[in-house]
Protein backbone atom coordinates (compact mmCIF):
# COMPACT_ATOMS: atom_id res chain seq x y z
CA UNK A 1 97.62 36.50 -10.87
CA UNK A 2 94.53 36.30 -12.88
CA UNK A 3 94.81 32.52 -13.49
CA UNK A 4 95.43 32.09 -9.29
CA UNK A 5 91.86 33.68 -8.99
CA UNK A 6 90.33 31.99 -11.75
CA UNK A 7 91.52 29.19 -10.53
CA UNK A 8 90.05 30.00 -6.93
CA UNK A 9 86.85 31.13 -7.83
CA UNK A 10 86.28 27.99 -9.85
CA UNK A 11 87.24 25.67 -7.09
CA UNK A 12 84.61 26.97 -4.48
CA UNK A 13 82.19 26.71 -7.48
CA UNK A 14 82.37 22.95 -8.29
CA UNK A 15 83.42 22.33 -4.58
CA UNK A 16 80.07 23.42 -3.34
CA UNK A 17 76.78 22.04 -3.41
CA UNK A 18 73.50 22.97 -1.88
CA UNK A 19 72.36 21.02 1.03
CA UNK A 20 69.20 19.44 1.14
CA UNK A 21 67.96 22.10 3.39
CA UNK A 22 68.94 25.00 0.89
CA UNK A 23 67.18 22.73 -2.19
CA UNK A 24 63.89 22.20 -0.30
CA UNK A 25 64.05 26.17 0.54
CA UNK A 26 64.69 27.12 -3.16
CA UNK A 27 61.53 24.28 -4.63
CA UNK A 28 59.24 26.07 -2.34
CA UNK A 29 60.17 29.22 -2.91
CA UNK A 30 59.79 28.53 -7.03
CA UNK A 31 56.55 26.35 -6.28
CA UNK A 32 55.35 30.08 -4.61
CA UNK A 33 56.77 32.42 -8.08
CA UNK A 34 55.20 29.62 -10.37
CA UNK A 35 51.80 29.42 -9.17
CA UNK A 36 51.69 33.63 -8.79
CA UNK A 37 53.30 34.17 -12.04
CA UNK A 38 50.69 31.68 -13.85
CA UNK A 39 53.89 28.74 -15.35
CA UNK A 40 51.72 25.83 -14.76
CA UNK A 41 54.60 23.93 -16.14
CA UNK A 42 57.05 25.15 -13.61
CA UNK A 43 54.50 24.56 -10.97
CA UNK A 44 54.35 21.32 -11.62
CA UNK A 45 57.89 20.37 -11.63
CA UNK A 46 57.61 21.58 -8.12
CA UNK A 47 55.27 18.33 -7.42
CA UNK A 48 54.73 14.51 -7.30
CA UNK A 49 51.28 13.60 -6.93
CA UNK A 50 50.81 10.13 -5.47
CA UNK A 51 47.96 8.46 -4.09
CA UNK A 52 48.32 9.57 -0.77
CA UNK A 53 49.61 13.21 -1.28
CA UNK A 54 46.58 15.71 0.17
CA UNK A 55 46.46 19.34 0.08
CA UNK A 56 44.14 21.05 2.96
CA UNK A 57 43.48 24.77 3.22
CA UNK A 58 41.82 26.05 6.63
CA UNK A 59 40.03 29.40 5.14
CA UNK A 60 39.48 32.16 7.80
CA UNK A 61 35.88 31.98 8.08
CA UNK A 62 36.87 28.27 10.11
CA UNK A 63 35.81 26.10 7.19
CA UNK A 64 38.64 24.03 5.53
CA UNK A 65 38.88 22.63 1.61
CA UNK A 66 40.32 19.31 0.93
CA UNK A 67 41.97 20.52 -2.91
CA UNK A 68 42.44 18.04 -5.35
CA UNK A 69 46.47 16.98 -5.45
CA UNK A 70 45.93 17.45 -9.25
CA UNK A 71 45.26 20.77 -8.97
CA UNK A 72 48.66 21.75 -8.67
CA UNK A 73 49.84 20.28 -11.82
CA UNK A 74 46.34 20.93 -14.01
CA UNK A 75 44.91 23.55 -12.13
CA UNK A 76 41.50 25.15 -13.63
CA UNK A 77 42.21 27.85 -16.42
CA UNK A 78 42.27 31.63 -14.16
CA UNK A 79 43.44 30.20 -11.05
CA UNK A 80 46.79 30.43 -11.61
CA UNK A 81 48.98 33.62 -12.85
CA UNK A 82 47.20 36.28 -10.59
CA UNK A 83 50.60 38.24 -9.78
CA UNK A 84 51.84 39.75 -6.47
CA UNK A 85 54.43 38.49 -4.58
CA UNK A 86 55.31 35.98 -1.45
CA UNK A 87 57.70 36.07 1.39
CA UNK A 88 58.19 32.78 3.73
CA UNK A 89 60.06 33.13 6.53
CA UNK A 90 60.60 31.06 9.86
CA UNK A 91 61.78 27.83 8.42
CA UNK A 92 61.61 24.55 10.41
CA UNK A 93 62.57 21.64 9.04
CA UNK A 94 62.69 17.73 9.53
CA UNK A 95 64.32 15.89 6.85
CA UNK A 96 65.31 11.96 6.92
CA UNK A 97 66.67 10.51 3.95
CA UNK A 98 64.12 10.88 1.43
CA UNK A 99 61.53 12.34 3.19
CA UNK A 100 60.96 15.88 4.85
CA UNK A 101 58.19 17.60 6.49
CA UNK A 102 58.80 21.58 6.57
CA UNK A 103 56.95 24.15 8.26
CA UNK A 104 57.06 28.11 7.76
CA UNK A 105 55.33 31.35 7.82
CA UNK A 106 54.13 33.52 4.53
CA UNK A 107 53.55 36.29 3.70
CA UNK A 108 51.59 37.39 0.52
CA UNK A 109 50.54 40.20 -1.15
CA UNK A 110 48.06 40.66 -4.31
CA UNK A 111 49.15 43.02 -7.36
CA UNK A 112 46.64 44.90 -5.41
CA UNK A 113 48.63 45.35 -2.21
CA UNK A 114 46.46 43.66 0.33
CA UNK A 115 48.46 41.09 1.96
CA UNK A 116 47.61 37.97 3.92
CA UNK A 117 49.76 35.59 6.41
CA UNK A 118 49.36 31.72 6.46
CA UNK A 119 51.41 28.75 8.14
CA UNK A 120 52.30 25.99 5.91
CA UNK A 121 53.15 22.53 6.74
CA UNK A 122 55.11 21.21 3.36
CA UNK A 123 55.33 17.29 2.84
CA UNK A 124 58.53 16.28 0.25
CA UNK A 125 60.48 13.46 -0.96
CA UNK A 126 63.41 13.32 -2.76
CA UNK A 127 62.25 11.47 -6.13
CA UNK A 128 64.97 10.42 -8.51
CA UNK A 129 67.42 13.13 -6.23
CA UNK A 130 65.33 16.40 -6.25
CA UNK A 131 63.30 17.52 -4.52
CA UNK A 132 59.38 17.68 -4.68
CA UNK A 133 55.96 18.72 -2.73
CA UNK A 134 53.60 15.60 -2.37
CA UNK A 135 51.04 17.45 0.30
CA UNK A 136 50.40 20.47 2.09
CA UNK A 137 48.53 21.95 4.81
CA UNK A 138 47.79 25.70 5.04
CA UNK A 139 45.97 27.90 8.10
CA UNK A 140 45.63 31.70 8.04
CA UNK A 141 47.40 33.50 10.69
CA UNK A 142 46.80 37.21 11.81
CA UNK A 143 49.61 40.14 10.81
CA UNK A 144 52.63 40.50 12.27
């Protein structure tokens, strides 16, 4: 009996394998626990910057910043590692070969407990067969 579900439990293991939809979901939600929890190394695994990757950032006030790509793998010493926590939610993806666009909704709050909402618009490609952020577009959104 105990080899039969050995045996079964290992078969669904090495029979499954994450879809592309599932991988994108999990890089973006490490690329969000890297960047709070300060791994700058982690964070950027998460990306490929190329010469057309861009990263905008609409800031409530109704002014935008155009980052620097390179600030997500060599960002500034203190911007990084602030704590708190993220939530996305309300996946939508579009994802053709080795390209995908994904947008959601998040959901963050400081180690302080205030908490703000933003939309995200993600830009991947699959590079070498994972997964990784070459852009990004973010816009504040009001509370739930």
């Amino acid at each position: 009996m105990k080899f039969t579900l050995l045996f079964l439990v290992f078969s669904i293991s090495v029979g499954y394998s994450q879809t592309d939809e599932e991988l994108i979901i999990s890089l973006l939600e490490k690329e969000s626990a890297t960047w709070r929890s300060g791994d700058v190394k982690g964070h950027a695994n998460c990306w490929a910057i190329k010469p057309y990757s861009r990263i905008f950032v609409s800031t409530s006030d109704g002014n935008s910043i155009d980052v620097p790509p390179a600030m997500m793998i060599n960002p500034p010493e203190n911007m990084m590692g602030n704590g708190g926590t993220s939530k996305n939610s309300n996946y939508k993806m579009n994802i053709s070969e080795n390209n995908a666009w994904v947008s959601h909704d998040e959901e963050s709050t400081s180690k302080e407990g205030s908490t703000n909402y933003t939309y995200e618009i993600r830009i991947l490609e699959k590079i070498k067969g994972e997964w990784k952020l070459v852009g990004q577009s973010i816009h504040p959104r009001k509370s739930e």
